[in-house]
Protein backbone atom coordinates (compact mmCIF):
# COMPACT_ATOMS: atom_id res chain seq x y z
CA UNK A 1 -20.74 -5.74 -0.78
CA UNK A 2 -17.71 -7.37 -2.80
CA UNK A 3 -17.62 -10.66 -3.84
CA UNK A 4 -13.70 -11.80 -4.30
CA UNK A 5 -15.11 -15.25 -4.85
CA UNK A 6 -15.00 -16.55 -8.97
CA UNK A 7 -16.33 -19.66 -9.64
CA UNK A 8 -18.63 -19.27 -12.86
CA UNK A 9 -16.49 -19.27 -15.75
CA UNK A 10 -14.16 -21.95 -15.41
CA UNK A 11 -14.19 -25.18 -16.44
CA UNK A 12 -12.82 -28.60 -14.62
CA UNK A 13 -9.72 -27.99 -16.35
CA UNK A 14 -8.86 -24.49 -15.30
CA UNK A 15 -7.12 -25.42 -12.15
CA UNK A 16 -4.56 -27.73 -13.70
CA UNK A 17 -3.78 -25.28 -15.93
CA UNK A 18 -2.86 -22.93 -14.43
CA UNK A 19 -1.08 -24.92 -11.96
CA UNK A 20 0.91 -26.01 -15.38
CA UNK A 21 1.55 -22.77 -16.84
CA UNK A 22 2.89 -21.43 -13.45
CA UNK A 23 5.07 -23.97 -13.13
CA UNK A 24 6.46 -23.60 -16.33
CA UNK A 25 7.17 -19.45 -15.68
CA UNK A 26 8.59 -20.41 -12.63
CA UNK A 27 7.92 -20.28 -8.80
CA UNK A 28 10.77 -17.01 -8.08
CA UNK A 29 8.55 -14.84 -10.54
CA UNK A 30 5.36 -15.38 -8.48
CA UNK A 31 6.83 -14.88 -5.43
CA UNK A 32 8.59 -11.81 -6.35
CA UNK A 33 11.94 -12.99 -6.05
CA UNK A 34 12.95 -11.93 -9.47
CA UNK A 35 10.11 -9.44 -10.03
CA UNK A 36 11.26 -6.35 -12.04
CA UNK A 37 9.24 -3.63 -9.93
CA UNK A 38 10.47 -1.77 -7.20
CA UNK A 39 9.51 -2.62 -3.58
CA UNK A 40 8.73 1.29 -3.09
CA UNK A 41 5.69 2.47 -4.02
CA UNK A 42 4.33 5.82 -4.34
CA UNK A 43 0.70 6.81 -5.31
CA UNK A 44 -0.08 10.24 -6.79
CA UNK A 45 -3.95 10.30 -6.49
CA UNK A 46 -5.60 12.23 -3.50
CA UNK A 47 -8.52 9.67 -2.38
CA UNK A 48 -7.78 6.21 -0.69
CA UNK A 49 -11.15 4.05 -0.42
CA UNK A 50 -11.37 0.77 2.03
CA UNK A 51 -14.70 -0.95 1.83
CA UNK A 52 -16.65 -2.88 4.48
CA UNK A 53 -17.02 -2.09 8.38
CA UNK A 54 -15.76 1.71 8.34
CA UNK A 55 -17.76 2.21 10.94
CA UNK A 56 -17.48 1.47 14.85
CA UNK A 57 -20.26 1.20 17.41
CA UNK A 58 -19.85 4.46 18.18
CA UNK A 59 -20.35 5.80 14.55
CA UNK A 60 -16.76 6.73 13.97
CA UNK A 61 -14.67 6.22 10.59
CA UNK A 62 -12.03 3.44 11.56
CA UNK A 63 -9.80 3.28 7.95
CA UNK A 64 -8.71 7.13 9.10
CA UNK A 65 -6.23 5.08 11.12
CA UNK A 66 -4.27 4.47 8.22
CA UNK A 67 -4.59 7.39 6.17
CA UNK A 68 -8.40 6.08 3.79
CA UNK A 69 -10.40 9.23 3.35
CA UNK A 70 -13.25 8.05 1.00
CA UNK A 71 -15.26 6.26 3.37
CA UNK A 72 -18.12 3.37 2.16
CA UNK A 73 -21.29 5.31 3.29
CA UNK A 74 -24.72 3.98 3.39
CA UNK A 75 -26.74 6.27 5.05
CA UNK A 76 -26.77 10.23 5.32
CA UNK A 77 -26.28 9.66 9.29
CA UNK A 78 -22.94 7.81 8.41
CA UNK A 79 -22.15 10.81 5.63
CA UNK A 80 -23.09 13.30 8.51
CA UNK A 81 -20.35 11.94 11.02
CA UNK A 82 -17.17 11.59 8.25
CA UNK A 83 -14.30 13.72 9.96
CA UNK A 84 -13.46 16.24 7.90
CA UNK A 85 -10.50 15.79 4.57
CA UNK A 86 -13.26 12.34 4.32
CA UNK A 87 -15.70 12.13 1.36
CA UNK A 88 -17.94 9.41 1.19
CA UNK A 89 -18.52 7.20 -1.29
CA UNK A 90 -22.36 6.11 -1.03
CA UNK A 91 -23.32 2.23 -1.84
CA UNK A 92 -26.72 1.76 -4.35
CA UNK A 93 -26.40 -1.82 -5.35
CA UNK A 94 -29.56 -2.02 -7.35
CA UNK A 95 -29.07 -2.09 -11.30
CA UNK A 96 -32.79 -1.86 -12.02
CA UNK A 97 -32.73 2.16 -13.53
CA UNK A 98 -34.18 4.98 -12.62
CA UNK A 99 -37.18 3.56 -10.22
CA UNK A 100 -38.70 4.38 -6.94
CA UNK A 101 -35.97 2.00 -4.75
CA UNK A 102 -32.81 4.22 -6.88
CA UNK A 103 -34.26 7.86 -6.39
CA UNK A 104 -35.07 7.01 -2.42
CA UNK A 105 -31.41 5.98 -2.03
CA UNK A 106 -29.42 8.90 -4.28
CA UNK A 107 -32.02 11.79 -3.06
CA UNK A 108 -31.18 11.96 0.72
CA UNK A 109 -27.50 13.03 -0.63
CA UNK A 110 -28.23 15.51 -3.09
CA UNK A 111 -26.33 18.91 -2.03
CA UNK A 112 -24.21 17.18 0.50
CA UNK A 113 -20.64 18.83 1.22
CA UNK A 114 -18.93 15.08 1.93
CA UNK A 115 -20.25 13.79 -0.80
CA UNK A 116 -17.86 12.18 -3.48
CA UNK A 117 -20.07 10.02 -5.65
CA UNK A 118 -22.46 6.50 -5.84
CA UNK A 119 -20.78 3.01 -6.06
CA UNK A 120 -23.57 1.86 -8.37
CA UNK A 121 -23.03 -1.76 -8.85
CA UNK A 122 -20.42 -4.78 -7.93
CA UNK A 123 -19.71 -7.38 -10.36
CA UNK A 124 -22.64 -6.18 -12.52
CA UNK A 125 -23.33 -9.00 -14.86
CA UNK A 126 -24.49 -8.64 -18.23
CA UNK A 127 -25.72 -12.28 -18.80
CA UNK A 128 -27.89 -12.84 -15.67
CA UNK A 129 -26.11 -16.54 -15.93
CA UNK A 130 -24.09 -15.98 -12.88
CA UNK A 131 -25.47 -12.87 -10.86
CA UNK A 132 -29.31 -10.96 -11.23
CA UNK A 133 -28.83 -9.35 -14.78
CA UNK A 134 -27.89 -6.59 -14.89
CA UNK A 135 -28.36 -4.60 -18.16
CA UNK A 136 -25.25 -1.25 -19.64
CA UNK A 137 -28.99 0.28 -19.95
CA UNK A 138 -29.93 0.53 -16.52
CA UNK A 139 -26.52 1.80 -15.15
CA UNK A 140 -26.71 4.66 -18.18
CA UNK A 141 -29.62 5.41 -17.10
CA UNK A 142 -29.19 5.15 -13.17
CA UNK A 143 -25.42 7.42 -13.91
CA UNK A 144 -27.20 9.86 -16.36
CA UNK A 145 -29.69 10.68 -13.21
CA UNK A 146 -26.65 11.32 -11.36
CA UNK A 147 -24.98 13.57 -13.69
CA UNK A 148 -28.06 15.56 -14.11
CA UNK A 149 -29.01 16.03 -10.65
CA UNK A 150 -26.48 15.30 -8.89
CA UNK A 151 -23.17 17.77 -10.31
CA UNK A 152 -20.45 16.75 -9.38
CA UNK A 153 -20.71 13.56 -8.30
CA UNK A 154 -19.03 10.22 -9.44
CA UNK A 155 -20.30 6.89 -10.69
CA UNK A 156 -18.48 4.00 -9.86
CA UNK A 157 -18.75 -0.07 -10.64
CA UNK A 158 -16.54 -2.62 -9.87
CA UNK A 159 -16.30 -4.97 -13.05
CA UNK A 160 -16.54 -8.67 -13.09
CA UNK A 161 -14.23 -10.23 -15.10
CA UNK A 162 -16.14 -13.06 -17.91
CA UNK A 163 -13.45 -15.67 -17.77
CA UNK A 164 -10.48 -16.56 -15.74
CA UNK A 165 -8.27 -14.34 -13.87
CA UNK A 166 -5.46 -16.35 -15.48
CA UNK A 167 -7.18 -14.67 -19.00
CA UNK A 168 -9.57 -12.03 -18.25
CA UNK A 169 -11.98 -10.35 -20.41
CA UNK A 170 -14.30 -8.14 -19.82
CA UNK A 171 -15.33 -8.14 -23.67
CA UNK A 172 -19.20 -7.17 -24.00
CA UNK A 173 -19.60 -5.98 -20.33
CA UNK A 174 -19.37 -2.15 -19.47
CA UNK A 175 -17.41 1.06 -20.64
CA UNK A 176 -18.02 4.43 -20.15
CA UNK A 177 -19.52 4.62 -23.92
CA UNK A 178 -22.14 1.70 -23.33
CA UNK A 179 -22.63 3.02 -19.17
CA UNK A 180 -21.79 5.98 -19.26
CA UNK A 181 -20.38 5.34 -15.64
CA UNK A 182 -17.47 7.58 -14.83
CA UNK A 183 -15.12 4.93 -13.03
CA UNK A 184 -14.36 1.16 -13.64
CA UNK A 185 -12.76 -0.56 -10.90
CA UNK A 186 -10.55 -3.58 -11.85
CA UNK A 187 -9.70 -5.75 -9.43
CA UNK A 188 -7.26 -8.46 -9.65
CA UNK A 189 -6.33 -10.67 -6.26
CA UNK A 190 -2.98 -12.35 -7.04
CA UNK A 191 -1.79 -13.77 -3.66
CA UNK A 192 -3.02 -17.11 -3.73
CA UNK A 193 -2.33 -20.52 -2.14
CA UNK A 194 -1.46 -22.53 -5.51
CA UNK A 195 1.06 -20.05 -6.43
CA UNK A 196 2.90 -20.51 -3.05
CA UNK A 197 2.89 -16.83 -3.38
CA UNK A 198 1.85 -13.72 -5.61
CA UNK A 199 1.63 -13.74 -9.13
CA UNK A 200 1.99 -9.68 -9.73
CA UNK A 201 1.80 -9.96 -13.58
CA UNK A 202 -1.93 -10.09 -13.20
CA UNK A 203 -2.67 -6.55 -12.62
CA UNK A 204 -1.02 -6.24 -16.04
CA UNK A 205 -3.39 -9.02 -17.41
CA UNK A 206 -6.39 -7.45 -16.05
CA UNK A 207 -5.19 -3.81 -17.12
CA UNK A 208 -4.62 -5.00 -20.61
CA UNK A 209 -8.57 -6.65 -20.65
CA UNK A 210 -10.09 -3.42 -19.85
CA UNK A 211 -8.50 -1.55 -21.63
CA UNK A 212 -9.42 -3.95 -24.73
CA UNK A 213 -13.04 -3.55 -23.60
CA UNK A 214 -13.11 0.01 -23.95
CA UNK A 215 -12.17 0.80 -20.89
CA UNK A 216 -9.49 3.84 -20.74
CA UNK A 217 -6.85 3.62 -17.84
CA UNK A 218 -7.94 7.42 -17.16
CA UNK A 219 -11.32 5.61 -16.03
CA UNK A 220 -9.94 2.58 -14.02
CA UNK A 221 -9.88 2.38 -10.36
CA UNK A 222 -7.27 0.30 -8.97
CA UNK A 223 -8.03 -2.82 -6.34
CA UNK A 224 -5.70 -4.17 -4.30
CA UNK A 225 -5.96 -6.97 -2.71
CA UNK A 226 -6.44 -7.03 1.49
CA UNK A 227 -7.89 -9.92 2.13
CA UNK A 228 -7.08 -13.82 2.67
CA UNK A 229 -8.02 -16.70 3.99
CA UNK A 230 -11.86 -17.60 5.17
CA UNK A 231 -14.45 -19.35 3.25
CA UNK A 232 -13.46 -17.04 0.09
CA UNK A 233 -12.06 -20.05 -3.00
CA UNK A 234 -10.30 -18.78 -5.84
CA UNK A 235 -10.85 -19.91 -9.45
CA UNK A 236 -7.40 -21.93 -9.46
CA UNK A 237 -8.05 -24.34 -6.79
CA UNK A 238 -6.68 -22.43 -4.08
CA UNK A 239 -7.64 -20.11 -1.67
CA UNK A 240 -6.57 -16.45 -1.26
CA UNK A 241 -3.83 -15.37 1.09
CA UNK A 242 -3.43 -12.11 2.90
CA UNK A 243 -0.32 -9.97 1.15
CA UNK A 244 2.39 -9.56 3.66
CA UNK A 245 3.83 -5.89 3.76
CA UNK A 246 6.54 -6.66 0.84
CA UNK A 247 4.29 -8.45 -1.29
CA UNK A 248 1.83 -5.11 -1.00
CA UNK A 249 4.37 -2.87 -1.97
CA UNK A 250 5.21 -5.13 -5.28
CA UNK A 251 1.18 -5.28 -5.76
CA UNK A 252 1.29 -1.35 -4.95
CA UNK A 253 3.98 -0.29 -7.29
CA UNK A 254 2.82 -2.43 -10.07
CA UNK A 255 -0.56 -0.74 -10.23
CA UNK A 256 1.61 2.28 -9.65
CA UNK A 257 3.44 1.28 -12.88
CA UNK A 258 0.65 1.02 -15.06
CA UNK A 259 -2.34 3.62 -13.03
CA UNK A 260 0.18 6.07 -11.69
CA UNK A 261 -2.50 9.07 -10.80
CA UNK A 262 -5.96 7.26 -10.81
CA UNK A 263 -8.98 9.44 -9.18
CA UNK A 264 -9.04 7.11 -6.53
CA UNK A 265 -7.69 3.79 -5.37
CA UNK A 266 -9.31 0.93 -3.68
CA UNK A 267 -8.14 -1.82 -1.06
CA UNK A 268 -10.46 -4.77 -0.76
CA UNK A 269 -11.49 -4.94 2.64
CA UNK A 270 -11.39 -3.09 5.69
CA UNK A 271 -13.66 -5.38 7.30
CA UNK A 272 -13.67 -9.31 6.98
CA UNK A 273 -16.63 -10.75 5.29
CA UNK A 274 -16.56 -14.08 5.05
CA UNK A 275 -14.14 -15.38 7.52
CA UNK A 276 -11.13 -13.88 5.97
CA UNK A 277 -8.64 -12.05 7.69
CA UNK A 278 -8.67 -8.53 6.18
CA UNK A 279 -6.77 -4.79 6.43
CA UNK A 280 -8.52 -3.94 9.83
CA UNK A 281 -6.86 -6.73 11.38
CA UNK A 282 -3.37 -6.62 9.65
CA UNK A 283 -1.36 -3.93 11.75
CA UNK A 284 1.52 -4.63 8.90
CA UNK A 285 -0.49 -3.76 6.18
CA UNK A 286 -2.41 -0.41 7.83
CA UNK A 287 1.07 0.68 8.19
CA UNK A 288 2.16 0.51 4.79
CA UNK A 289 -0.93 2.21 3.52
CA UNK A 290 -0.99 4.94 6.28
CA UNK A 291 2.46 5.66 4.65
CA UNK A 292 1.50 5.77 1.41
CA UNK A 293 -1.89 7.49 2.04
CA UNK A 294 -0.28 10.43 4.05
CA UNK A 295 2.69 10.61 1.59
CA UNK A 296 0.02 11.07 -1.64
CA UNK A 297 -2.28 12.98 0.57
CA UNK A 298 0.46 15.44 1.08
CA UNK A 299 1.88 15.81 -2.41
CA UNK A 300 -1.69 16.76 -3.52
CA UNK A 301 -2.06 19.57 -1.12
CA UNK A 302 0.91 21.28 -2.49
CA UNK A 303 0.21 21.13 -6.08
């Protein structure tokens, strides 16, 4: 389902600099050595989603080990089985509007009690240069379905940023005025093997590009980043690396800085996908979240 991969919009010269530029900030920064964020983070929304394998042999819904209750769904039988406190959020994938393929995937859902909402498209791209196009048009038209038979129930994409993640735009992509999708997520990876660590400032960068693009933060779904290693390549030369629990919690409480009650929040993956070593294997890192998911789970119960 998600593609962490980026290798469309940069040029030969990319890599270099931003090898340069980090350099020049300083190795301490990107490791979090001198990073102005607390190491405690605290989330005040009430839904935790992990994508990718949520579901054993046995048809049960792994990520409630450590505290995820929006579970990726792509069946009813899969919505039928959530444990109750778990909505599901149901994969579509399509981008083509309103036609015979959509309705046959949203219908089976309509009226169900577990049901949160449709993740409609990842990295959705509006030029057909890198991805199948896939036209603001057909997602308005796919989300205003939704609204209208569906009440209630969210639309979600995860955007795919035009340029580098070292300056990322999402200029003349999506927004709810152009989609009229309900939720943006925004997903920036910043644990990477040519920083020789974590370079947390990008959540800011990508935070900043939305918002530019029309997207407000009231709309943006935060991603953070549980994944590393594999056959995944980042856009500066490097490879991805799995957070450890401290660099999470800098990740986490940046996001918290800048999102600090978004309608739900997002770790990329649960399951490995392409040889990477991801959040289902990472004992560390499910404890961490199963903190902060319990904490947040909590504090919404009693407001």
């Amino acid at each position: 389902m998600r593609r962490p991969v980026r290798t469309y919009a940069r040029a030969p010269y990319v890599a270099w600099f931003v090898v340069a530029s980090l350099l020049a900030t300083g190795a301490l920064l990107l490791q979090g050595v001198a990073f102005d964020a607390p190491t405690r983070a605290n989330s005040r929304t009430a839904l935790h989603f992990a994508s990718n394998g949520n579901f054993d042999a046995a048809g049960s819904y792994v990520p409630a080990a450590a505290g995820f209750n929006l579970a990726d769904v792509s069946s009813p039988a899969q919505m039928d089985s959530l444990p109750d406190g778990v909505k599901g959020l149901v994969w579509i994938g399509q981008c083509n509007g309103v036609d015979t393929k959509f309705l046959n995937a949203v219908r089976p859902f309509i009226g169900h009690d577990k049901l949160f909402g449709f993740y409609l498209m990842d990295d959705p791209d509006p030029t057909g240069q890198h991805f199948p196009l896939c036209t603001a048009d057909n997602l308005k038209a796919e989300s205003d379905w939704i609204h209208a038979n569906v009440p209630g129930a969210k639309t979600f994409i995860l955007l795919m940023t035009m340029t580098s993640s070292r300056t990322p735009s999402f200029k003349d992509t999506y927004n709810p005025a152009n989609s009229h999708v309900d939720l943006f997520g925004i997903d920036p990876y910043p644990c990477r093997t040519e920083l020789n660590g974590c370079d947390y400032h990008q959540v800011d960068r990508y935070v900043a590009a939305a918002e530019s693009a029309g997207v407000p933060r009231e709309n943006m779904v935060p991603v953070y980043q549980t994944f590393g290693g594999g056959r995944w390549m980042d856009d500066g030369g490097g490879r991805y690396v799995l957070p450890s629990a401290t660099q999470m919690q800098h990740i986490l409480a940046r996001w918290d800085a800048l999102i600090p009650a978004p309608v739900f929040d997002f770790a990329y993956s649960w399951g490995s996908q392409n040889g990477d070593s991801a959040l289902a294997g990472s004992p560390e890192l499910q404890a961490v979240f199963l903190r902060r998911n319990q904490n947040s789970i909590a504090l919404n119960r009693t407001n």
